[in-house]
Protein backbone atom coordinates (compact mmCIF):
# COMPACT_ATOMS: atom_id res chain seq x y z
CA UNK A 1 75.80 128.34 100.31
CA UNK A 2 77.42 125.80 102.31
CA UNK A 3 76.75 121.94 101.03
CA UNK A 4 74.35 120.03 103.39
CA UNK A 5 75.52 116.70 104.86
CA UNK A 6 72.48 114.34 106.38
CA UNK A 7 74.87 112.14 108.97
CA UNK A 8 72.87 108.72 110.11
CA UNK A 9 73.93 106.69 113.13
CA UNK A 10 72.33 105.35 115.84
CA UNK A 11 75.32 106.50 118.46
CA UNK A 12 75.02 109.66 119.57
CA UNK A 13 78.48 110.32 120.33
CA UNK A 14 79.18 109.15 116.84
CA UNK A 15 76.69 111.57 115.39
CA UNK A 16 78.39 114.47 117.85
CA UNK A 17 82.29 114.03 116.75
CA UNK A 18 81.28 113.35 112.86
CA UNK A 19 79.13 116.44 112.73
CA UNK A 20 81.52 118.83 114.67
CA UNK A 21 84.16 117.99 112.19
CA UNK A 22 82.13 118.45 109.01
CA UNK A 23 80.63 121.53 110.44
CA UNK A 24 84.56 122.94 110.87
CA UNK A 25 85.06 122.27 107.84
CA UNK A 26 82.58 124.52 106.69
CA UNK A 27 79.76 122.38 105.52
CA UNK A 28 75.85 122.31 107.16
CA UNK A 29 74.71 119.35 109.21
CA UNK A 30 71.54 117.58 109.59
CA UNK A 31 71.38 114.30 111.91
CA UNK A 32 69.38 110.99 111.85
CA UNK A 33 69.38 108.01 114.72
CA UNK A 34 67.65 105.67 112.65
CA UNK A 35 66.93 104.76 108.91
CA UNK A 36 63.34 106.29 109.37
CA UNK A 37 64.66 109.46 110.56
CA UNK A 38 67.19 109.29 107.37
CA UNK A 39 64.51 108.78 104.87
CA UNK A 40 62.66 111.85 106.16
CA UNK A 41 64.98 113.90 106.49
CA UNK A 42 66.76 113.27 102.74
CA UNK A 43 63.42 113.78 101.06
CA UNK A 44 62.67 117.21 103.49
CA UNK A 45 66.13 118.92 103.68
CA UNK A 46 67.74 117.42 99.98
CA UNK A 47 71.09 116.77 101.25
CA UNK A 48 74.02 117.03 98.74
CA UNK A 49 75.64 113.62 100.36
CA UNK A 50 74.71 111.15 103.18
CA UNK A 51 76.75 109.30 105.41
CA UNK A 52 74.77 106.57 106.37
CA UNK A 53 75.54 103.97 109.25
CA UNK A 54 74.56 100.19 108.09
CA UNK A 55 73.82 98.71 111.71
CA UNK A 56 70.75 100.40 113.35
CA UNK A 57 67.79 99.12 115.01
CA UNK A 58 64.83 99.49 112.63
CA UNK A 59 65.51 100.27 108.66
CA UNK A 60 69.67 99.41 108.50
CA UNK A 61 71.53 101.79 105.69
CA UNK A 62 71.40 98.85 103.22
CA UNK A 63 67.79 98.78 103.42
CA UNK A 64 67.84 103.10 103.62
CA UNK A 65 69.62 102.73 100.44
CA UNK A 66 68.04 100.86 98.22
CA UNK A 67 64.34 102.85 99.13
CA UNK A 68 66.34 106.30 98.42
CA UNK A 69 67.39 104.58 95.12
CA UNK A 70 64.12 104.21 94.36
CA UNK A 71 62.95 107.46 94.68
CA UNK A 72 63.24 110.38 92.26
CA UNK A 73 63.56 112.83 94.14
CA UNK A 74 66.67 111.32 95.95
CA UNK A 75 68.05 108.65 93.23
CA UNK A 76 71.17 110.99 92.53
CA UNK A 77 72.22 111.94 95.88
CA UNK A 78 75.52 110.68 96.77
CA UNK A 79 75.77 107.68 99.78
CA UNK A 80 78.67 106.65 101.98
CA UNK A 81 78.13 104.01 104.22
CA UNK A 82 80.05 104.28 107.43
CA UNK A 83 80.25 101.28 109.27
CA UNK A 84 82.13 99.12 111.33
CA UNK A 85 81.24 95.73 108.93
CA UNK A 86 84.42 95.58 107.07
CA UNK A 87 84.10 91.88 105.30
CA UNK A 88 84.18 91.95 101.55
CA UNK A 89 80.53 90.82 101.52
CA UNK A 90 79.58 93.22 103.23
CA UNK A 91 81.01 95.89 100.85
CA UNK A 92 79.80 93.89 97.67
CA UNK A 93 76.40 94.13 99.37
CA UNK A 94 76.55 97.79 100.25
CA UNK A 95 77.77 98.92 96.38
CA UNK A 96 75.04 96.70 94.98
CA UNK A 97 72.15 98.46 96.60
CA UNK A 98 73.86 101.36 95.37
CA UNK A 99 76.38 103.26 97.94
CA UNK A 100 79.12 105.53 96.03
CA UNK A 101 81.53 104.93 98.92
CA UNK A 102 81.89 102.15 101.39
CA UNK A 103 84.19 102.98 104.59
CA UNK A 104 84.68 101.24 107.63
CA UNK A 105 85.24 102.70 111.46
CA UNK A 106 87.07 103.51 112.95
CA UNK A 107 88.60 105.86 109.78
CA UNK A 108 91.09 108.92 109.87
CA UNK A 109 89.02 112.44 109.96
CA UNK A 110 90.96 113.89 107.21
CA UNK A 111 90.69 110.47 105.20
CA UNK A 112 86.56 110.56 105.92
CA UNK A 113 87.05 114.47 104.31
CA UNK A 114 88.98 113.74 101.31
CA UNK A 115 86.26 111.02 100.62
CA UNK A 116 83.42 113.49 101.24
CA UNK A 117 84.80 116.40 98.80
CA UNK A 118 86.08 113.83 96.72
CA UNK A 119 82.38 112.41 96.03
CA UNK A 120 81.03 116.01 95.92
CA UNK A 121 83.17 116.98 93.55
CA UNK A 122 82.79 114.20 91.31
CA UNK A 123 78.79 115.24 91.25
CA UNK A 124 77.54 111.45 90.35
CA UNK A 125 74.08 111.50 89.05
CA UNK A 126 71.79 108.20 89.36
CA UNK A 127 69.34 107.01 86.50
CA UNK A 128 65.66 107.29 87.69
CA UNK A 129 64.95 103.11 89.11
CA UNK A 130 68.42 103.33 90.91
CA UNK A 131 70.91 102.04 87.99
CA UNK A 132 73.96 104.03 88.20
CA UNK A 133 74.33 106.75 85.87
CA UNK A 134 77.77 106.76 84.36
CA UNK A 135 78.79 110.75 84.30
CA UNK A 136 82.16 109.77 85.87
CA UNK A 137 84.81 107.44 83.64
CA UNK A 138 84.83 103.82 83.62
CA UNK A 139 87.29 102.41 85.41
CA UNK A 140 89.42 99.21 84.08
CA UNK A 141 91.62 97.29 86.42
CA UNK A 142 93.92 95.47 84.64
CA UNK A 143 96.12 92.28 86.78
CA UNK A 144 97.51 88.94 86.69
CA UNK A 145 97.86 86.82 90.09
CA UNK A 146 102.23 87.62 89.73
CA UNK A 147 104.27 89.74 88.14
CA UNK A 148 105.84 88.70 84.42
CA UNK A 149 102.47 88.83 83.18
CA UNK A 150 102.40 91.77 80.45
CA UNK A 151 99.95 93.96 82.49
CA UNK A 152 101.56 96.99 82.26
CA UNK A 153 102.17 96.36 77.96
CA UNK A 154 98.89 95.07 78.06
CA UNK A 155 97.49 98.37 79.39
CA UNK A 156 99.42 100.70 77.41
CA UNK A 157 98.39 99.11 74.35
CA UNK A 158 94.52 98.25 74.75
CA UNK A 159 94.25 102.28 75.72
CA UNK A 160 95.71 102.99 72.33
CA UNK A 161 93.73 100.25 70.41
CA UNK A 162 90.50 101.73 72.35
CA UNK A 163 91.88 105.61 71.33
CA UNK A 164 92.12 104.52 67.99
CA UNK A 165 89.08 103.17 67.85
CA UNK A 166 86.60 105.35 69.26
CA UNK A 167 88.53 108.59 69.19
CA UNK A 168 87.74 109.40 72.86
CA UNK A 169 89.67 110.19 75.67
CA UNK A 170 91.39 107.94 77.37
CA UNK A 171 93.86 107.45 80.25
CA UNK A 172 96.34 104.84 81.51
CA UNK A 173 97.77 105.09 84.92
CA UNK A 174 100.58 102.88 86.08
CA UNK A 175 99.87 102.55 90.10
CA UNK A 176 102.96 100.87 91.29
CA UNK A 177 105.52 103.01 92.86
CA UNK A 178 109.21 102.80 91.78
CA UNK A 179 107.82 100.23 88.89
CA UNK A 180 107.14 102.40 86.41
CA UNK A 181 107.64 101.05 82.50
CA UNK A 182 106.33 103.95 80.19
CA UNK A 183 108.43 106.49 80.99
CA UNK A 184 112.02 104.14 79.98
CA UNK A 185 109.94 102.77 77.20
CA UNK A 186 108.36 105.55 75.16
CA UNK A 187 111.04 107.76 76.29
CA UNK A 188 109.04 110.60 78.24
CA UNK A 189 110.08 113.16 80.52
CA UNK A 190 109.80 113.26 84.27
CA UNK A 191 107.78 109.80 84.91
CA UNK A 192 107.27 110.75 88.58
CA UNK A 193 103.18 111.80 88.53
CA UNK A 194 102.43 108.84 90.38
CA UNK A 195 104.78 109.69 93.22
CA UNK A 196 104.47 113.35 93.36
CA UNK A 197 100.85 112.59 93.65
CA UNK A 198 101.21 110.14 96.55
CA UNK A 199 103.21 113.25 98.42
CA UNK A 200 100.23 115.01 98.36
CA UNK A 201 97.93 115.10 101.70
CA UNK A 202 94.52 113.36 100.51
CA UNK A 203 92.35 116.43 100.40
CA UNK A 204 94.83 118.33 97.73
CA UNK A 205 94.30 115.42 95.55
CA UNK A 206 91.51 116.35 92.84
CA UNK A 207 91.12 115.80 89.48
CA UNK A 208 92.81 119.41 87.85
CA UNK A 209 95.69 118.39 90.23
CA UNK A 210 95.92 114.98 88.62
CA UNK A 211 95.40 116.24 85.46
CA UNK A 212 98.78 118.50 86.02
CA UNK A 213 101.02 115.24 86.04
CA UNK A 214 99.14 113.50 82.90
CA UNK A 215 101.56 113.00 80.20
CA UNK A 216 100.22 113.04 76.21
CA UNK A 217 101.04 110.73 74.04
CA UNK A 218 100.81 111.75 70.20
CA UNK A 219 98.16 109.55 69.50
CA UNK A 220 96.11 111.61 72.31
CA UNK A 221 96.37 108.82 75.12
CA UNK A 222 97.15 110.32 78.55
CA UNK A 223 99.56 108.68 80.59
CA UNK A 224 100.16 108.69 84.76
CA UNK A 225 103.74 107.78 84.75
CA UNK A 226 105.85 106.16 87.79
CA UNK A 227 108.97 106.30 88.63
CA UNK A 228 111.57 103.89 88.28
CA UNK A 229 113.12 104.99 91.46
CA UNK A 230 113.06 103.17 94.53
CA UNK A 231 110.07 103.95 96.54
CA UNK A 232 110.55 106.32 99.88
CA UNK A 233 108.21 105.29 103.16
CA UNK A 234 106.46 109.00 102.42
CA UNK A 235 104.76 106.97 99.39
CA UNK A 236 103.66 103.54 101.02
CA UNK A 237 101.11 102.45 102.81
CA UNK A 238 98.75 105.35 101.53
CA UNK A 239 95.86 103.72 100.61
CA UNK A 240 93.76 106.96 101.02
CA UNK A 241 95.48 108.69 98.66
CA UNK A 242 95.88 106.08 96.43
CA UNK A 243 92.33 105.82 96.18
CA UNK A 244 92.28 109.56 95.56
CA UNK A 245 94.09 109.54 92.56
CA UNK A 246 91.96 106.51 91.08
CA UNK A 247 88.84 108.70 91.84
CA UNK A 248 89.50 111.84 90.20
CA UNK A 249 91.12 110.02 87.08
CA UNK A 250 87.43 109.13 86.58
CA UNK A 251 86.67 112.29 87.20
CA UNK A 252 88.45 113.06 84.17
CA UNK A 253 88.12 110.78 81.21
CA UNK A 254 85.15 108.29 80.25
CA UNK A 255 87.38 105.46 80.48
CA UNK A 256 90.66 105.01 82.58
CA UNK A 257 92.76 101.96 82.90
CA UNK A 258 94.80 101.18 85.35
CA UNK A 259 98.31 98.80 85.68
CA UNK A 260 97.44 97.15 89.38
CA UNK A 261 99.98 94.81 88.71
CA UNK A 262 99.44 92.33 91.51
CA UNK A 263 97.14 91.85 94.15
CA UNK A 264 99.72 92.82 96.49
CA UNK A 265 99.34 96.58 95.46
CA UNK A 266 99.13 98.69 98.22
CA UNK A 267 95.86 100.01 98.49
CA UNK A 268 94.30 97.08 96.46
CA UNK A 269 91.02 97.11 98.26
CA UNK A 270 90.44 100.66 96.93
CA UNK A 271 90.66 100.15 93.50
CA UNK A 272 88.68 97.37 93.60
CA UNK A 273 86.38 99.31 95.29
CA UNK A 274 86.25 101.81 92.29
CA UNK A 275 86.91 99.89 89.48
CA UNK A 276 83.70 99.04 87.19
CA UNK A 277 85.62 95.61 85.63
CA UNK A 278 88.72 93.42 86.07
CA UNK A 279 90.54 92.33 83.16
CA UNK A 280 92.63 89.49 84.34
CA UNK A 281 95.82 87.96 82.08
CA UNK A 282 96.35 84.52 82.79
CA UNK A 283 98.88 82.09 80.96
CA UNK A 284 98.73 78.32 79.90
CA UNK A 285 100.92 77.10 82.63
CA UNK A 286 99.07 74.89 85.43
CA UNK A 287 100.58 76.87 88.38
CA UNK A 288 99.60 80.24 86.80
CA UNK A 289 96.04 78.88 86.39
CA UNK A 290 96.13 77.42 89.43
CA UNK A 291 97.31 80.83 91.08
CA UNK A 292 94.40 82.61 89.05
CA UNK A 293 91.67 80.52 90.01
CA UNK A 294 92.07 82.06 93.66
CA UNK A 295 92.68 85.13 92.50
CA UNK A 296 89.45 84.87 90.97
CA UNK A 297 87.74 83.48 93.81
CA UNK A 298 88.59 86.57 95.86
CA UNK A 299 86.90 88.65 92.88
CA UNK A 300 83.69 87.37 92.80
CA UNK A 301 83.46 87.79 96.30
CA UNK A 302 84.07 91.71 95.50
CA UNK A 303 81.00 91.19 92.89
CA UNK A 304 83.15 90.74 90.01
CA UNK A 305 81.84 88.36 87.26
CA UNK A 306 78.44 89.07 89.10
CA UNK A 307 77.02 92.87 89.47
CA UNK A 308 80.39 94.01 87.38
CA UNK A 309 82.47 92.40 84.60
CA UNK A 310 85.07 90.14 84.81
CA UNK A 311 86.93 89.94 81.18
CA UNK A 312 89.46 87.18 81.60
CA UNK A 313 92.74 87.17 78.67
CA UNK A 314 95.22 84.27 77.75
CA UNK A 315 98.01 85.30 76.79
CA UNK A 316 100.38 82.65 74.54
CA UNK A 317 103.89 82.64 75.84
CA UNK A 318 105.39 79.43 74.36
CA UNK A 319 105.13 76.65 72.43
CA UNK A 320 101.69 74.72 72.82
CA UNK A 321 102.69 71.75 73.45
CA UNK A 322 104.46 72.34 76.46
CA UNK A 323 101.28 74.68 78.40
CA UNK A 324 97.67 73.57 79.08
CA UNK A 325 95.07 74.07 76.27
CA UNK A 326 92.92 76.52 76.14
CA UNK A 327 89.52 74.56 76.97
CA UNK A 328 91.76 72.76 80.03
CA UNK A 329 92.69 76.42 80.93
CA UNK A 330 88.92 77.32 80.69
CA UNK A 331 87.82 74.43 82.64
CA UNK A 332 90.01 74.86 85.66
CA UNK A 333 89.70 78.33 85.98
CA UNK A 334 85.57 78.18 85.55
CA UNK A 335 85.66 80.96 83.23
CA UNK A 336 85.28 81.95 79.54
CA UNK A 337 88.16 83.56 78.19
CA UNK A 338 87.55 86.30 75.84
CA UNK A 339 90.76 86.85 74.15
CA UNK A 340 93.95 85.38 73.23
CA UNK A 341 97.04 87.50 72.69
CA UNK A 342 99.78 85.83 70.63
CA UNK A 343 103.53 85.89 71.57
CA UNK A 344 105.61 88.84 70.16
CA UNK A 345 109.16 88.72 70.74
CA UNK A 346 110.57 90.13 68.05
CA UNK A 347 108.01 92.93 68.18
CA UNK A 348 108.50 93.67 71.75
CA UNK A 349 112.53 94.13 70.59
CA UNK A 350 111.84 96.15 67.50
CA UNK A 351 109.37 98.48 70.03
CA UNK A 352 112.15 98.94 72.57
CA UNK A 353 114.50 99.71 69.75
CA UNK A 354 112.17 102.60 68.29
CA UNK A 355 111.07 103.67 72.10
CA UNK A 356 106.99 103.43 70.60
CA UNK A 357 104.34 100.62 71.40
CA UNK A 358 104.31 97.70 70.34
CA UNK A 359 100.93 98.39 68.12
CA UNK A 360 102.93 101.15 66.25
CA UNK A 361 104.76 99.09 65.21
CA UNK A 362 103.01 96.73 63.30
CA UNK A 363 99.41 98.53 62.72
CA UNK A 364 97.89 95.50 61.01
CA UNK A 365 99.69 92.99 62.48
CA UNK A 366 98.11 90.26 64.62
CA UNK A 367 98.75 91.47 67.59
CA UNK A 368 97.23 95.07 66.64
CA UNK A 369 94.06 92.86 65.42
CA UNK A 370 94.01 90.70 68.86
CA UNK A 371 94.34 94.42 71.17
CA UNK A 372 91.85 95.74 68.64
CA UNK A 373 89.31 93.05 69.32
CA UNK A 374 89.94 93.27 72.93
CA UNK A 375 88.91 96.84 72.73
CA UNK A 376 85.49 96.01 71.29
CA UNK A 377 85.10 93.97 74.19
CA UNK A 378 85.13 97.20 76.26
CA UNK A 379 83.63 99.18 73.23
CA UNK A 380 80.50 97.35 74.03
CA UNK A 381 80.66 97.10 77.90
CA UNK A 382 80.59 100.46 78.08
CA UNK A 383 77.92 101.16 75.70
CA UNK A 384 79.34 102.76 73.26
């Protein structure tokens, strides 16, 4: 039977083109003009997924929201919110009351497709009371405000401190294009997943094709590699797929973590979108912090630190006397920081000699201990 999509907009014409293309695409259509329609109609007909317009004349899709959040019967039913609003507050606002998928007009038919089987396919269930019910992984988004910061060492290693640890699955996905580490470093095979993925039209993107260019490590962690090579136009600028790929990762694994790099990632606004938590490396130096502190501006304005974690990591890169202190770093940057990660030269060397990471190896070394209780941290955010 084909899937039923409830489409809710107040402009007709809207409403007409939206529901012609779903309907070619195979799927059943039921319309609303206005949030009182909408809440009718999702109790009556049970849609499988709602597209829901935010500006309308009586109940707006916030408001629509948060009432079909409350309500058993629709609690679990998946919600994009269409809209023209595109500020970041207005996004925050829209995920709070408890949308799976925020997009703004005018979008791309194919892109508002891939982001309708996408969410289908994922099958998201909601907790009765409208809390999120976590049958999809949790996604980590690992940064610092430049590059030079460790991220992508940093990631490799916390996902094998967390495998260790709790023996579940886990995957680490480098998402910058041509700047791929792993694959020169462990010494894999073919560390191109990330760009033969980004070749892909959006709608070919789901999670057992993702899963075809996951690499294994031998102590279970599963890797999306990038290439070293320099990036062709075919994979930049593809934010939409991009944001695929980050999707149906948590389609497959509890907990995925992902090497964003910079903020200057193409298609930054969609991981942020899908990420659960930030985990932002910062060092002691006074233009880094500076740097940071707007880089964490811009995330709490995306709800980070507020309706989701914000896990905030020093990392020691020289001698102390010559960087700020820690409680001057804490101080300027208005946040706690929950971990400090010492400086390992001469195990980063002995690691690129042996082509293994750095926590192999020293096992009990204090950098293993420092990764180790940095994956508590996430241990315990994730409710484990």
């Amino acid at each position: 039977m084909a899937e039923k999509i409830l489409i809710v907009d107040d402009d007709m014409e809207t409403l007409r083109l939206v529901g012609l293309m779903l309907q070619r695409q195979g799927y059943q259509i039921v319309a609303a003009q206005n949030g009182t329609q909408a809440l009718g109609l999702a109790r009556n007909e049970k849609p499988d997924l709602i597209v829901l317009d935010v500006m309308m004349p009586d109940v707006d899709g916030y408001e629509v929201t948060r009432q079909l959040r409350k309500d058993n019967d629709t609690a679990g039913t998946p919600i994009i919110l269409f809209t023209a609003k595109s500020q970041v507050e207005d996004k925050v606002t829209g995920y709070e009351v408890g949308a799976d998928d925020y997009l703004t007009k005018p979008i791309h038919p194919a892109e508002l497709v891939a982001h309708i089987k996408a969410l289908l396919a994922r099958g998201k269930t909601r907790a009765v009371g409208g809390a999120p019910e976590q049958s999809h992984g949790y996604t980590l988004a690992v940064m610092g405000c430049k590059g030079g910061m460790g991220v992508s060492s940093t990631v490799l290693n916390l996902a094998l401190s967390y495998r260790l640890k709790t023996k579940e699955d886990v995957i680490a996905a480098e998402l910058r294009p041509g700047e791929g580490t792993w694959g020169t470093e462990l010494a894999l095979q073919n560390p191109n997943g990330l760009e033969s993925l980004l070749k892909l039209k959006p709608a070919e993107i789901t999670p057992t094709r993702v899963e075809k260019e996951l690499v294994r490590m031998n102590e279970g962690v599963r890797l999306l590699l990038a290439s070293t090579d320099i990036p062709g136009k075919e994979v930049l600028s593809c934010d939409d797929r991009l944001e695929m790929i980050v999707h149906s990762l948590a389609a497959s694994s509890p907990f995925v973590i992902l090497d964003v790099g910079t903020p200057t990632l193409f298609g930054f606004d969609a991981i942020m979108d899908s990420a659960q938590e930030v985990l932002l490396l910062v060092d002691a130096q006074p233009a880094t912090v500076q740097r940071t502190k707007l880089l964490i501006d811009n995330l709490i304005a995306r709800g980070f630190g507020k309706s989701k974690f914000l896990t905030v990591v020093l990392l020691n890169r020289m001698r102390v006397d010559v960087q700020l202190s820690l409680s001057q770093v804490q101080e300027s940057l208005k946040q706690t920081v929950a971990q400090m990660i010492p400086p390992v030269p001469e195990l980063s060397y002995q690691a690129a000699l042996r082509t293994v990471p750095l926590l192999e190896v020293q096992p009990d070394g204090l950098y293993a201990q420092q990764m180790s209780h940095l994956a508590d941290i996430f241990v315990q955010h994730l409710g484990k």
